[in-house]
PDB file of N, CA and C in Angstrom:
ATOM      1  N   UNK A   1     135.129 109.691  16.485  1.00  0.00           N
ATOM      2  CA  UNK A   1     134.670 110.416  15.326  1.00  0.00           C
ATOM      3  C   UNK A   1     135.840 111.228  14.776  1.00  0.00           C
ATOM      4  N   UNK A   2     135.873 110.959  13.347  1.00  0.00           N
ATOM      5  CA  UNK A   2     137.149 112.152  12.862  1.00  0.00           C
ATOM      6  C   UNK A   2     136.746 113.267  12.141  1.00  0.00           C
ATOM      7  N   UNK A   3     137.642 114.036  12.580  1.00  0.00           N
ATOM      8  CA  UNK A   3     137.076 115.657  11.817  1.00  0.00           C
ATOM      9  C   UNK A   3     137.354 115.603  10.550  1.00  0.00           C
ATOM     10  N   UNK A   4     136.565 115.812   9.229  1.00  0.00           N
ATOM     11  CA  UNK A   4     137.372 116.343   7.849  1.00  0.00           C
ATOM     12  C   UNK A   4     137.383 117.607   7.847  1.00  0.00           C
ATOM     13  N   UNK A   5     137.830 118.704   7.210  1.00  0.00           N
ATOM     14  CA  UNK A   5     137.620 120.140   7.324  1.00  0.00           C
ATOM     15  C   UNK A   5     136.998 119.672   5.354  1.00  0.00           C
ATOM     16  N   UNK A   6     135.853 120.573   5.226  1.00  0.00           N
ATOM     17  CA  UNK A   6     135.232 120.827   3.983  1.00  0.00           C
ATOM     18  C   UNK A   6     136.423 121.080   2.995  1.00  0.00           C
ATOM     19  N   UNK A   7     137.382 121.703   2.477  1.00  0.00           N
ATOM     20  CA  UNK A   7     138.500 121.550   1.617  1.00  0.00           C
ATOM     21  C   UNK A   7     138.755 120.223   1.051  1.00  0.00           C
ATOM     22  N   UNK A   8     139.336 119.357   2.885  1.00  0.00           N
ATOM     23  CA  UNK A   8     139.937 118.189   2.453  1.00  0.00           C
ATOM     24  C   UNK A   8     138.673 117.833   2.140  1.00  0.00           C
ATOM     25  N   UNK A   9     137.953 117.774   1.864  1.00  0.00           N
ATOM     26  CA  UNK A   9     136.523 116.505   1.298  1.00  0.00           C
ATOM     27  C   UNK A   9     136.529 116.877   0.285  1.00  0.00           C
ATOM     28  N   UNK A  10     136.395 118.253  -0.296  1.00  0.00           N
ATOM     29  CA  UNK A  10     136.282 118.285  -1.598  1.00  0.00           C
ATOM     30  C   UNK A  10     137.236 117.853  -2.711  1.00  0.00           C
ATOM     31  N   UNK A  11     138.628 118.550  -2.132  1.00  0.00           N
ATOM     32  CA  UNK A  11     140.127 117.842  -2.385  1.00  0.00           C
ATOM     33  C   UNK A  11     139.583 116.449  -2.459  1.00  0.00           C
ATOM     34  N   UNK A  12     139.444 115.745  -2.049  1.00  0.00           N
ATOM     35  CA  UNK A  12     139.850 114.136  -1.968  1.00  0.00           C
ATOM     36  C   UNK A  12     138.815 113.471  -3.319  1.00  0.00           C
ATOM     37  N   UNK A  13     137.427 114.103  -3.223  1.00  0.00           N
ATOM     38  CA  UNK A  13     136.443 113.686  -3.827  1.00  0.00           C
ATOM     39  C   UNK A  13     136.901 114.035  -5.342  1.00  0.00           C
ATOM     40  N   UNK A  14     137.465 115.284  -5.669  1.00  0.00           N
ATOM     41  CA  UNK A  14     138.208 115.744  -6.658  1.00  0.00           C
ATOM     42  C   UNK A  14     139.053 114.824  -7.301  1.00  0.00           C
ATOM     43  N   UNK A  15     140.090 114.512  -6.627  1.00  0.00           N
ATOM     44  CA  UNK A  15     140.865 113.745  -6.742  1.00  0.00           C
ATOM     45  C   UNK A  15     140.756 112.747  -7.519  1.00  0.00           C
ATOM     46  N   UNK A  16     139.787 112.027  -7.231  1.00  0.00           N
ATOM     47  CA  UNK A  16     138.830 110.483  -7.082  1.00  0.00           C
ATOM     48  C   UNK A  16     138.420 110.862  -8.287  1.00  0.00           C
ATOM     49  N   UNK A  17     137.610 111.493  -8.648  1.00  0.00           N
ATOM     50  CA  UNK A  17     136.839 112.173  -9.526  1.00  0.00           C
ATOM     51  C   UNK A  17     137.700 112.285 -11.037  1.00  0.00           C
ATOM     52  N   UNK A  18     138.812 113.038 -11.088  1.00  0.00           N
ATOM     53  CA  UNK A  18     139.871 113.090 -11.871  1.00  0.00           C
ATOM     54  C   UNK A  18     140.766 111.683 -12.469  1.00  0.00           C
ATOM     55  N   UNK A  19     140.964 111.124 -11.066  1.00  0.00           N
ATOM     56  CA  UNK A  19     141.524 109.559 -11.645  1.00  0.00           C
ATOM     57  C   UNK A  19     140.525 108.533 -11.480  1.00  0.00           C
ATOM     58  N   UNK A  20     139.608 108.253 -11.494  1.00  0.00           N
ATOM     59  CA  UNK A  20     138.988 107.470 -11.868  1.00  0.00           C
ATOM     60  C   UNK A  20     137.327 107.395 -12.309  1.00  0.00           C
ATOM     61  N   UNK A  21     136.769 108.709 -12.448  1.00  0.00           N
ATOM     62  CA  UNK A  21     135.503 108.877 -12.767  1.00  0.00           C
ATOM     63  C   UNK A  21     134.540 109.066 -11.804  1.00  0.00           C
ATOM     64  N   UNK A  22     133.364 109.692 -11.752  1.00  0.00           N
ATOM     65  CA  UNK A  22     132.504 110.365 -10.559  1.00  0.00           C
ATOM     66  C   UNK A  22     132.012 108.296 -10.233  1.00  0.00           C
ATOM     67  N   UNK A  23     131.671 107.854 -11.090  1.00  0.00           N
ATOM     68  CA  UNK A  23     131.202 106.265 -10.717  1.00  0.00           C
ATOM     69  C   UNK A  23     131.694 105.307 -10.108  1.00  0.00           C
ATOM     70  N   UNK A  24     133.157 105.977  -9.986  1.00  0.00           N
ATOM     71  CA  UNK A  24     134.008 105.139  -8.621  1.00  0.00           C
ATOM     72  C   UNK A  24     134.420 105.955  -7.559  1.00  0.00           C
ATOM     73  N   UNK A  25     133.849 107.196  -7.494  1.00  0.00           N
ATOM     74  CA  UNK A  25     134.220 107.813  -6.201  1.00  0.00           C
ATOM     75  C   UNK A  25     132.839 106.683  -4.623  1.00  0.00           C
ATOM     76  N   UNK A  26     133.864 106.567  -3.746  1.00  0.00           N
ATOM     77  CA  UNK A  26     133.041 105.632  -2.601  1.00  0.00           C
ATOM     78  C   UNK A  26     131.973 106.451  -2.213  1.00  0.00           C
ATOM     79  N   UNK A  27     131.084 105.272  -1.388  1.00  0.00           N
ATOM     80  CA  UNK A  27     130.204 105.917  -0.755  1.00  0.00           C
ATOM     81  C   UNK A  27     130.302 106.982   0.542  1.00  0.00           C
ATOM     82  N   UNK A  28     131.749 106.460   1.150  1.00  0.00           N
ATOM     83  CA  UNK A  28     132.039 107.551   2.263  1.00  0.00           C
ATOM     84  C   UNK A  28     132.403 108.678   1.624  1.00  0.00           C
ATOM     85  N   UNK A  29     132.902 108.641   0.754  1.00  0.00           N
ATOM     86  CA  UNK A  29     133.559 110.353   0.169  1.00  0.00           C
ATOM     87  C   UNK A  29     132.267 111.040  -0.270  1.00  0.00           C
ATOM     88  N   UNK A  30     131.106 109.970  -1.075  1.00  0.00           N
ATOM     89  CA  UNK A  30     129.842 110.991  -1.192  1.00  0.00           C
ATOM     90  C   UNK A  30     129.277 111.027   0.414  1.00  0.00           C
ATOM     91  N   UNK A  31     129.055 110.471   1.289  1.00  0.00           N
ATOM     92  CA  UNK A  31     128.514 110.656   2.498  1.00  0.00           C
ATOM     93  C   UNK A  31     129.644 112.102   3.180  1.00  0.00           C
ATOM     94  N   UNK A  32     130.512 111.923   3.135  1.00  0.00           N
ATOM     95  CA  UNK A  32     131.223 113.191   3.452  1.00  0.00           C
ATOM     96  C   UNK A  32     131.008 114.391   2.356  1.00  0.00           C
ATOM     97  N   UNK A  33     130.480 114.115   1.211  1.00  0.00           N
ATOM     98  CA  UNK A  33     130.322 115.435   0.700  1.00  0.00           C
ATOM     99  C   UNK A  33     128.924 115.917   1.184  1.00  0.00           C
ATOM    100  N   UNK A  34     128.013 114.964   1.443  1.00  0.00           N
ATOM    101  CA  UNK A  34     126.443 115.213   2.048  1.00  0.00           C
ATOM    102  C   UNK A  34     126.902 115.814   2.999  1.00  0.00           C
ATOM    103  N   UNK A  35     127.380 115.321   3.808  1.00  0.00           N
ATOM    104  CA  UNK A  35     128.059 116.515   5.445  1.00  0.00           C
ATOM    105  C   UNK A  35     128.080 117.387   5.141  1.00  0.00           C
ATOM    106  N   UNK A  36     128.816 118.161   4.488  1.00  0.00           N
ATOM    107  CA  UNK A  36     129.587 119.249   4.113  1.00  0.00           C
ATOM    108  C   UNK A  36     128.312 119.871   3.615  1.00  0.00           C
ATOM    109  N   UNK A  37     127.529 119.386   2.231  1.00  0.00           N
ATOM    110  CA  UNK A  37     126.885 120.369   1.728  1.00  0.00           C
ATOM    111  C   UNK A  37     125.596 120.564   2.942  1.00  0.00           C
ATOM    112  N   UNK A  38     125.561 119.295   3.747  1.00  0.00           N
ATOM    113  CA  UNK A  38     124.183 119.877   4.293  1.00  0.00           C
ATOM    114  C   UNK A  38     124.703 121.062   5.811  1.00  0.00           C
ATOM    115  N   UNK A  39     125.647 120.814   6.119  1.00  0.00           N
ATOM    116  CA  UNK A  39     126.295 122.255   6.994  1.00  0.00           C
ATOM    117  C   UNK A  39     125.934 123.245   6.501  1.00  0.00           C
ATOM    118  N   UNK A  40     126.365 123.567   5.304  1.00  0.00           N
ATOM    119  CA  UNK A  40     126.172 124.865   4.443  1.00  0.00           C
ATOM    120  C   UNK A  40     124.530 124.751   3.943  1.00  0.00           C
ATOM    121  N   UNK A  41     123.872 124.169   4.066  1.00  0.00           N
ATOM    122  CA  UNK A  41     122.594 124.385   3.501  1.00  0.00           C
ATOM    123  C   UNK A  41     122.647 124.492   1.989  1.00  0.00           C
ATOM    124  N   UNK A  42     123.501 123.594   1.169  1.00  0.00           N
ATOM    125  CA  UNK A  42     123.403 123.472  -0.126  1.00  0.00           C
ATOM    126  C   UNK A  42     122.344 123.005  -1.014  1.00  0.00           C
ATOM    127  N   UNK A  43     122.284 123.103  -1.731  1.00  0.00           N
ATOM    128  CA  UNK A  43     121.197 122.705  -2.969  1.00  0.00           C
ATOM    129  C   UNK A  43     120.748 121.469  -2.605  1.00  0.00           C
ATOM    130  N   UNK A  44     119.019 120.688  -2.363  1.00  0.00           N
ATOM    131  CA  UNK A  44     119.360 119.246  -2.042  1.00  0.00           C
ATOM    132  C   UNK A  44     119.211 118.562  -3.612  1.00  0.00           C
ATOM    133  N   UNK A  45     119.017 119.386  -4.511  1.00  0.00           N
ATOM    134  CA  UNK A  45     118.721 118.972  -6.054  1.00  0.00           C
ATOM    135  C   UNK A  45     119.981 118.312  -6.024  1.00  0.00           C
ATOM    136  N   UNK A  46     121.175 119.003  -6.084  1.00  0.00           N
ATOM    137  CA  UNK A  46     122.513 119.111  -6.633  1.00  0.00           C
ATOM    138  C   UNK A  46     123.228 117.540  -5.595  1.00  0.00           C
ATOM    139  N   UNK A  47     122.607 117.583  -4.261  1.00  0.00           N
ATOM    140  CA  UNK A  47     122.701 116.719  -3.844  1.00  0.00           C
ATOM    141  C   UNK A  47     122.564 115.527  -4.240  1.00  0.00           C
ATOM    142  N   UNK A  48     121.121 114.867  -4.702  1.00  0.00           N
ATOM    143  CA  UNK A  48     120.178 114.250  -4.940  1.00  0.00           C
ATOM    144  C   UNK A  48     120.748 113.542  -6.307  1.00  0.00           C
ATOM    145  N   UNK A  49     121.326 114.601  -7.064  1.00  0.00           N
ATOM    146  CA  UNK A  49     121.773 113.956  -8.488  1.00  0.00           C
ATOM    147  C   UNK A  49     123.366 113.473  -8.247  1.00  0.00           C
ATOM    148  N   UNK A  50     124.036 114.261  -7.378  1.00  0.00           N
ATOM    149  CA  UNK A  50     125.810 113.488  -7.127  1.00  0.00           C
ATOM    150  C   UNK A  50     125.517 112.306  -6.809  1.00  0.00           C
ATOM    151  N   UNK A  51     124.872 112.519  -5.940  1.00  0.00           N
ATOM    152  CA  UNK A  51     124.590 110.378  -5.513  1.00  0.00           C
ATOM    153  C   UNK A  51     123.945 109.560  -6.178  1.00  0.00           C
ATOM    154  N   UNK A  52     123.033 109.917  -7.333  1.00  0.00           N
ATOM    155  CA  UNK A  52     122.384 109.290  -7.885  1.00  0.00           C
ATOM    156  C   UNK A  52     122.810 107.898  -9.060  1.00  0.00           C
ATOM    157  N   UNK A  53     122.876 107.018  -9.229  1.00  0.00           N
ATOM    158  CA  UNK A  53     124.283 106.402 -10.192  1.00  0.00           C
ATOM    159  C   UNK A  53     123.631 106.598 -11.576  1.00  0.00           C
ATOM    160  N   UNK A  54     122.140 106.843 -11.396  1.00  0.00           N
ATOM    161  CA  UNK A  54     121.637 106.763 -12.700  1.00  0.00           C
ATOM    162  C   UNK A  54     121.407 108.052 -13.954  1.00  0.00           C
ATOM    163  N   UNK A  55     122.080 109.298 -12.811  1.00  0.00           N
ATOM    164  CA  UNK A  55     122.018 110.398 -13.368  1.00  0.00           C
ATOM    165  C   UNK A  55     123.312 110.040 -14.516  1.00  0.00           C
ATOM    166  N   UNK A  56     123.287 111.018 -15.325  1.00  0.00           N
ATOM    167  CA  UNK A  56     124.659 110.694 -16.831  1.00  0.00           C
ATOM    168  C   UNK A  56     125.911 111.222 -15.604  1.00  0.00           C
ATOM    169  N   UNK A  57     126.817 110.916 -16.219  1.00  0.00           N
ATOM    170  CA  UNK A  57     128.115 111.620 -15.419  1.00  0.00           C
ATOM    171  C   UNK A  57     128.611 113.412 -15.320  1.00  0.00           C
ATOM    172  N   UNK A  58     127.901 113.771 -16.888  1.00  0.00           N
ATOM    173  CA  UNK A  58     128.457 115.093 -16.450  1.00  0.00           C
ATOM    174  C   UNK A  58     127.697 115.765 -15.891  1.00  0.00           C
ATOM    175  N   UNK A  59     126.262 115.838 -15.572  1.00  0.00           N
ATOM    176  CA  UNK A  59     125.373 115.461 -14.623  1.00  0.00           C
ATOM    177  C   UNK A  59     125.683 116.009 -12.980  1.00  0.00           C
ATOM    178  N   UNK A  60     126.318 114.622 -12.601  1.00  0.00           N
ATOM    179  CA  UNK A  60     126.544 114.365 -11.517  1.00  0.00           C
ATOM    180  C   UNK A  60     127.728 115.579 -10.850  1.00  0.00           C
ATOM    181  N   UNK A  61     129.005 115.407 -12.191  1.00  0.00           N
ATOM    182  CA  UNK A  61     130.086 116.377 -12.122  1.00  0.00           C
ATOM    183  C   UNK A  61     129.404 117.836 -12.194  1.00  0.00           C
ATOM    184  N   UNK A  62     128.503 118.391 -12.620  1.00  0.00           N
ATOM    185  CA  UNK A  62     128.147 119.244 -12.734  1.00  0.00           C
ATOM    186  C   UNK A  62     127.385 120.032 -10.974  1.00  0.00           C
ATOM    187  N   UNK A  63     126.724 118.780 -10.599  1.00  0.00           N
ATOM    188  CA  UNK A  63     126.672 118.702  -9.361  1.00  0.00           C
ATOM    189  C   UNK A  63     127.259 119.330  -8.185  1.00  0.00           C
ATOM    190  N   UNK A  64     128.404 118.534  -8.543  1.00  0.00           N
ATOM    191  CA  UNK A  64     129.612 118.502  -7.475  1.00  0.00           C
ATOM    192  C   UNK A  64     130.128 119.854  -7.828  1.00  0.00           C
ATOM    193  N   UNK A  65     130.276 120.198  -8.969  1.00  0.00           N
ATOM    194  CA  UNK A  65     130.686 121.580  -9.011  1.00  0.00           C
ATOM    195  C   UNK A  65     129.651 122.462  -8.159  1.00  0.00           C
ATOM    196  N   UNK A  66     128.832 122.629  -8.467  1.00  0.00           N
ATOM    197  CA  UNK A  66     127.929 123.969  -7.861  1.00  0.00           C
ATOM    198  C   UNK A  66     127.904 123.518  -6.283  1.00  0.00           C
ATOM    199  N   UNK A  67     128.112 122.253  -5.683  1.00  0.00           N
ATOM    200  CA  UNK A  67     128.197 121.763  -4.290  1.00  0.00           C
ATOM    201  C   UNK A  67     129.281 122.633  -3.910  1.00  0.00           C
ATOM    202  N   UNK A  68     130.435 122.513  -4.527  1.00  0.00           N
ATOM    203  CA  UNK A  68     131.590 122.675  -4.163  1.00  0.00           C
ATOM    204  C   UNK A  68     131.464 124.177  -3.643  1.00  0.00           C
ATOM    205  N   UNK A  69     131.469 124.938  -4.901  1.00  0.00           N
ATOM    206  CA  UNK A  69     130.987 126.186  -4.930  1.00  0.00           C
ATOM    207  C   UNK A  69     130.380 126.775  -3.509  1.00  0.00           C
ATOM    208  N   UNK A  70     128.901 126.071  -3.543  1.00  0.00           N
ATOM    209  CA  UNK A  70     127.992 126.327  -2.512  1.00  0.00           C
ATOM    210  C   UNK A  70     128.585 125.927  -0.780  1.00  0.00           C
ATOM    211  N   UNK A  71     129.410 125.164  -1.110  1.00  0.00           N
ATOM    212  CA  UNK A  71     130.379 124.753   0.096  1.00  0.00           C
ATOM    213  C   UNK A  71     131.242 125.684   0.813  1.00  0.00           C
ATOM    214  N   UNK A  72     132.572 125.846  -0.394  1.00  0.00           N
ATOM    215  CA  UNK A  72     133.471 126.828  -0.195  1.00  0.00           C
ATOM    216  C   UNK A  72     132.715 128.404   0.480  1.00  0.00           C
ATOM    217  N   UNK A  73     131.931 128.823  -0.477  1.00  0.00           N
ATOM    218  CA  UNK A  73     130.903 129.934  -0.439  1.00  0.00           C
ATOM    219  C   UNK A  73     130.587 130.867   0.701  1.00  0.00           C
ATOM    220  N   UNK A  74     129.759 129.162   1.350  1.00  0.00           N
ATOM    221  CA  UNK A  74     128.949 129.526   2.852  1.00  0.00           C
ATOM    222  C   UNK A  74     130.334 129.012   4.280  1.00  0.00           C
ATOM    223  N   UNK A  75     131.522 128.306   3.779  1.00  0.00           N
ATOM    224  CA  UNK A  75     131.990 128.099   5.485  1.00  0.00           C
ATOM    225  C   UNK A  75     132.149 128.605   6.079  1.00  0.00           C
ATOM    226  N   UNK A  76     132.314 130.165   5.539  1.00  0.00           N
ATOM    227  CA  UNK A  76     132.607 130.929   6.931  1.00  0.00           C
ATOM    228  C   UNK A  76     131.289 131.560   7.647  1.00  0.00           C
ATOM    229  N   UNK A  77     130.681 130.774   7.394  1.00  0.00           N
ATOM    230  CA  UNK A  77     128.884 130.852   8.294  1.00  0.00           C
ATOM    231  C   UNK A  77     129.134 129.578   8.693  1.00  0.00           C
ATOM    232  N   UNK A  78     129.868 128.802   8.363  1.00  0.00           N
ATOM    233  CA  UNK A  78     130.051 127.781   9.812  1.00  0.00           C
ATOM    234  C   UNK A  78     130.877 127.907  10.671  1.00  0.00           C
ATOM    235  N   UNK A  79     130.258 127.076  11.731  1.00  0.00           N
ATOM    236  CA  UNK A  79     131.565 127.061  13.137  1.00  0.00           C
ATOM    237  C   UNK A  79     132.484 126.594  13.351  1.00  0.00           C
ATOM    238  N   UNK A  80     132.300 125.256  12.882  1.00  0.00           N
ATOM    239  CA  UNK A  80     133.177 124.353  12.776  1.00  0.00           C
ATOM    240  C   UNK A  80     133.069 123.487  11.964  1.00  0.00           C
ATOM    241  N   UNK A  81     134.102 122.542  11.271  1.00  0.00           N
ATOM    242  CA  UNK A  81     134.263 121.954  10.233  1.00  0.00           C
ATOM    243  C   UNK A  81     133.045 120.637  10.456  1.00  0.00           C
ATOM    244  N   UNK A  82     132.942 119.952   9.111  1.00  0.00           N
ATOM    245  CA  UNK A  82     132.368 118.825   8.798  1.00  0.00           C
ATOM    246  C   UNK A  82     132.809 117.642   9.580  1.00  0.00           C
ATOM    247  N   UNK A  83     132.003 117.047  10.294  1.00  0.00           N
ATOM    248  CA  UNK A  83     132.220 115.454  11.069  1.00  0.00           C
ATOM    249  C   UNK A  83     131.848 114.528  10.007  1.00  0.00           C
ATOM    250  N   UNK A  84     133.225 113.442  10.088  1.00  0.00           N
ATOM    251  CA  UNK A  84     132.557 112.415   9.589  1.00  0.00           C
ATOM    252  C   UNK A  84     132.605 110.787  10.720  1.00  0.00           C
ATOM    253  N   UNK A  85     131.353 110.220  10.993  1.00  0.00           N
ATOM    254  CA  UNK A  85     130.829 109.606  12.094  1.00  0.00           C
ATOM    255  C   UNK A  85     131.949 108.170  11.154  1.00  0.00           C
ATOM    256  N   UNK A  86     132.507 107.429  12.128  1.00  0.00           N
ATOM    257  CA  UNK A  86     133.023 106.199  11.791  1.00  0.00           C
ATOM    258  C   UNK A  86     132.359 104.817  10.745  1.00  0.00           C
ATOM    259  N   UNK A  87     130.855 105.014  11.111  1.00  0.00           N
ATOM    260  CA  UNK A  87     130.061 104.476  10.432  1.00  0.00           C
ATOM    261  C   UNK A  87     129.972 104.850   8.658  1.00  0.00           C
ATOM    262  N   UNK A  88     130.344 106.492   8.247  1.00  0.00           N
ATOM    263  CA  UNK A  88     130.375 107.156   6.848  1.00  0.00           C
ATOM    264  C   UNK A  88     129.258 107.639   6.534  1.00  0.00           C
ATOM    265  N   UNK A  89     128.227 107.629   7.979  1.00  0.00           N
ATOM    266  CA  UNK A  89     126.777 108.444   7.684  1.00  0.00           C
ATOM    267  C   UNK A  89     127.227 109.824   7.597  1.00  0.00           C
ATOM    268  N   UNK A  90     126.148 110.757   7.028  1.00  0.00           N
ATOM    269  CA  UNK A  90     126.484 111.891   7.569  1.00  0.00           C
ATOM    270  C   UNK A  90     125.403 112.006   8.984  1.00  0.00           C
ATOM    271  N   UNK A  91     125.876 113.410   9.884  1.00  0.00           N
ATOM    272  CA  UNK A  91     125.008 113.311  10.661  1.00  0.00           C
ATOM    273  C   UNK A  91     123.462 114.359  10.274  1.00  0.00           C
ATOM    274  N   UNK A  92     122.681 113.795  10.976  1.00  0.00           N
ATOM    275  CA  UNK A  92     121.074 114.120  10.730  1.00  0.00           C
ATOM    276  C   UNK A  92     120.906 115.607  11.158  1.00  0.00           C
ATOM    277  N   UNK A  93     120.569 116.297  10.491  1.00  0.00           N
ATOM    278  CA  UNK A  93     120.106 117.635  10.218  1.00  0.00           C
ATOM    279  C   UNK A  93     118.476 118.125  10.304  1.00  0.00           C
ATOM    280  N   UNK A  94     118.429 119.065  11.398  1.00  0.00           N
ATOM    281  CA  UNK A  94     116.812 119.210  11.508  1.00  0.00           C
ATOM    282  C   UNK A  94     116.540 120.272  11.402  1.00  0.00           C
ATOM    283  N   UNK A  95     115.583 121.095  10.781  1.00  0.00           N
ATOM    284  CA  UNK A  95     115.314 122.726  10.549  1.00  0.00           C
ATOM    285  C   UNK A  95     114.579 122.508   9.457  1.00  0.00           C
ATOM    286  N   UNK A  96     113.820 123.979   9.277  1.00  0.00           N
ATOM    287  CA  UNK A  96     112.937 124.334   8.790  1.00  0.00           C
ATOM    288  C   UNK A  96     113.302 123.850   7.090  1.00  0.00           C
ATOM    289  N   UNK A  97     114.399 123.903   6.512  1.00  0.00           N
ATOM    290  CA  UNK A  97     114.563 123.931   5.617  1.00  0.00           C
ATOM    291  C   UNK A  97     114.715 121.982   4.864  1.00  0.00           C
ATOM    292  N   UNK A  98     114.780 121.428   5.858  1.00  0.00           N
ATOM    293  CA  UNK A  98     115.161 119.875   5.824  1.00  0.00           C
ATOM    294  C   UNK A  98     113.220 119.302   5.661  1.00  0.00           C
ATOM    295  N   UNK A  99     112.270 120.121   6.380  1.00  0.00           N
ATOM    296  CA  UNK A  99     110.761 119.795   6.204  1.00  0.00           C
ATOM    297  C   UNK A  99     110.529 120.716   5.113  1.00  0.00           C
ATOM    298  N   UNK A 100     110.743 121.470   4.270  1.00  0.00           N
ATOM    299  CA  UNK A 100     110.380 121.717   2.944  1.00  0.00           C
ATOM    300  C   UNK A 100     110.975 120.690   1.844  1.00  0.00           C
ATOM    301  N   UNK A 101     112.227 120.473   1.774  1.00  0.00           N
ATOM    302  CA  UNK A 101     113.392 119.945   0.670  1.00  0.00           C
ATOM    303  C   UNK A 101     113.641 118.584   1.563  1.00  0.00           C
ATOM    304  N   UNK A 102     112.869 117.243   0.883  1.00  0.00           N
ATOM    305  CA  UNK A 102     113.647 116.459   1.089  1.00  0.00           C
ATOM    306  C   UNK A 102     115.289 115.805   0.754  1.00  0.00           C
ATOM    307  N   UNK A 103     115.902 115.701   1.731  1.00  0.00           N
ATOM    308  CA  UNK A 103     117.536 115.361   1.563  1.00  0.00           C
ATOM    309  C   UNK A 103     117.468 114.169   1.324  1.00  0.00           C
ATOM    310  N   UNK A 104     118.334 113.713   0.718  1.00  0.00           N
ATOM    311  CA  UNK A 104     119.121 112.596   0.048  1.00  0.00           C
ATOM    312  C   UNK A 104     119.279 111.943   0.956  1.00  0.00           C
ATOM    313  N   UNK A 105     119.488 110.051   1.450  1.00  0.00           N
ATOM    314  CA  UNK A 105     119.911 109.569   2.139  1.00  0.00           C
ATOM    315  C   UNK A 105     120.838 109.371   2.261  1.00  0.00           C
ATOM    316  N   UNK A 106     121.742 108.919   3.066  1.00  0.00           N
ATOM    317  CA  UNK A 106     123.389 108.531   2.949  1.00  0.00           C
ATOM    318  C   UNK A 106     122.987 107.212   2.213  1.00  0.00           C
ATOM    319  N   UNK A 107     124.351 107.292   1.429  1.00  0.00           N
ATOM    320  CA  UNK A 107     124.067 105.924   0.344  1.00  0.00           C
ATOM    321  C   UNK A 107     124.198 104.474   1.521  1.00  0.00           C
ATOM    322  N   UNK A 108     123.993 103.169   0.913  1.00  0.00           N
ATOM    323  CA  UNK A 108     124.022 102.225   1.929  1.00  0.00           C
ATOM    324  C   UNK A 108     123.201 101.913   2.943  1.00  0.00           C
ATOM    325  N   UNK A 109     122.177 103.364   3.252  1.00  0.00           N
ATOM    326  CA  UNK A 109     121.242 103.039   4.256  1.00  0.00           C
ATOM    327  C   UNK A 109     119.520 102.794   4.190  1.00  0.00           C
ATOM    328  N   UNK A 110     119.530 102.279   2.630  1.00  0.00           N
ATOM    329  CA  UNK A 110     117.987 102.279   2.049  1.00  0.00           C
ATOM    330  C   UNK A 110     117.596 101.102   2.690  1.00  0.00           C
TER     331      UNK A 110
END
């Protein structure tokens, strides 16, 4: 399993985002941004619409902004950085807040 630290994910997704449009960023870079935001207990709306392909684009970018935000925000209420599993799932998250707000699936696994 390799570690990303939340920065580099956002960095990279950014990146992606900038040169070539939110509609070609991969499914692992959105599965690593699901990591990240669901560590921090981010928005699952904001979630729900980054991955979505059918949402409009600025939309989606709009998304990723307040993710980002909500990311940066909360890490230092985490312990340790974001895992991303070899497979590009994120890993499964259980708490009170996951049985109110349904989360987004990792893309690829419908």
């Amino acid at each position: 399993m390799e570690r990303t630290s939340s920065p580099d994910i956002l960095r990279r997704f950014a990146e992606i985002l900038e040169r070539d449009g939110i509609e070609h960023v991969p499914a692992d870079v959105l599965n690593d941004l699901l990591g990240a935001a669901r560590a921090v207990d981010a928005s699952a709306v904001a979630m729900a619409v980054v991955v979505d392909p059918t949402e409009p684009g600025v939309a989606r970018e709009r998304a990723f902004g307040l993710l980002s935000t909500q990311i940066i925000g909360r890490a230092d209420r985490v312990p340790v950085p974001c895992q991303r599993q070899r497979t590009g799932a994120a890993p499964a998250r259980t708490g009170s807040a996951d049985r109110r707000t349904p989360r987004p699936a990792p893309l690829g696994t419908a």
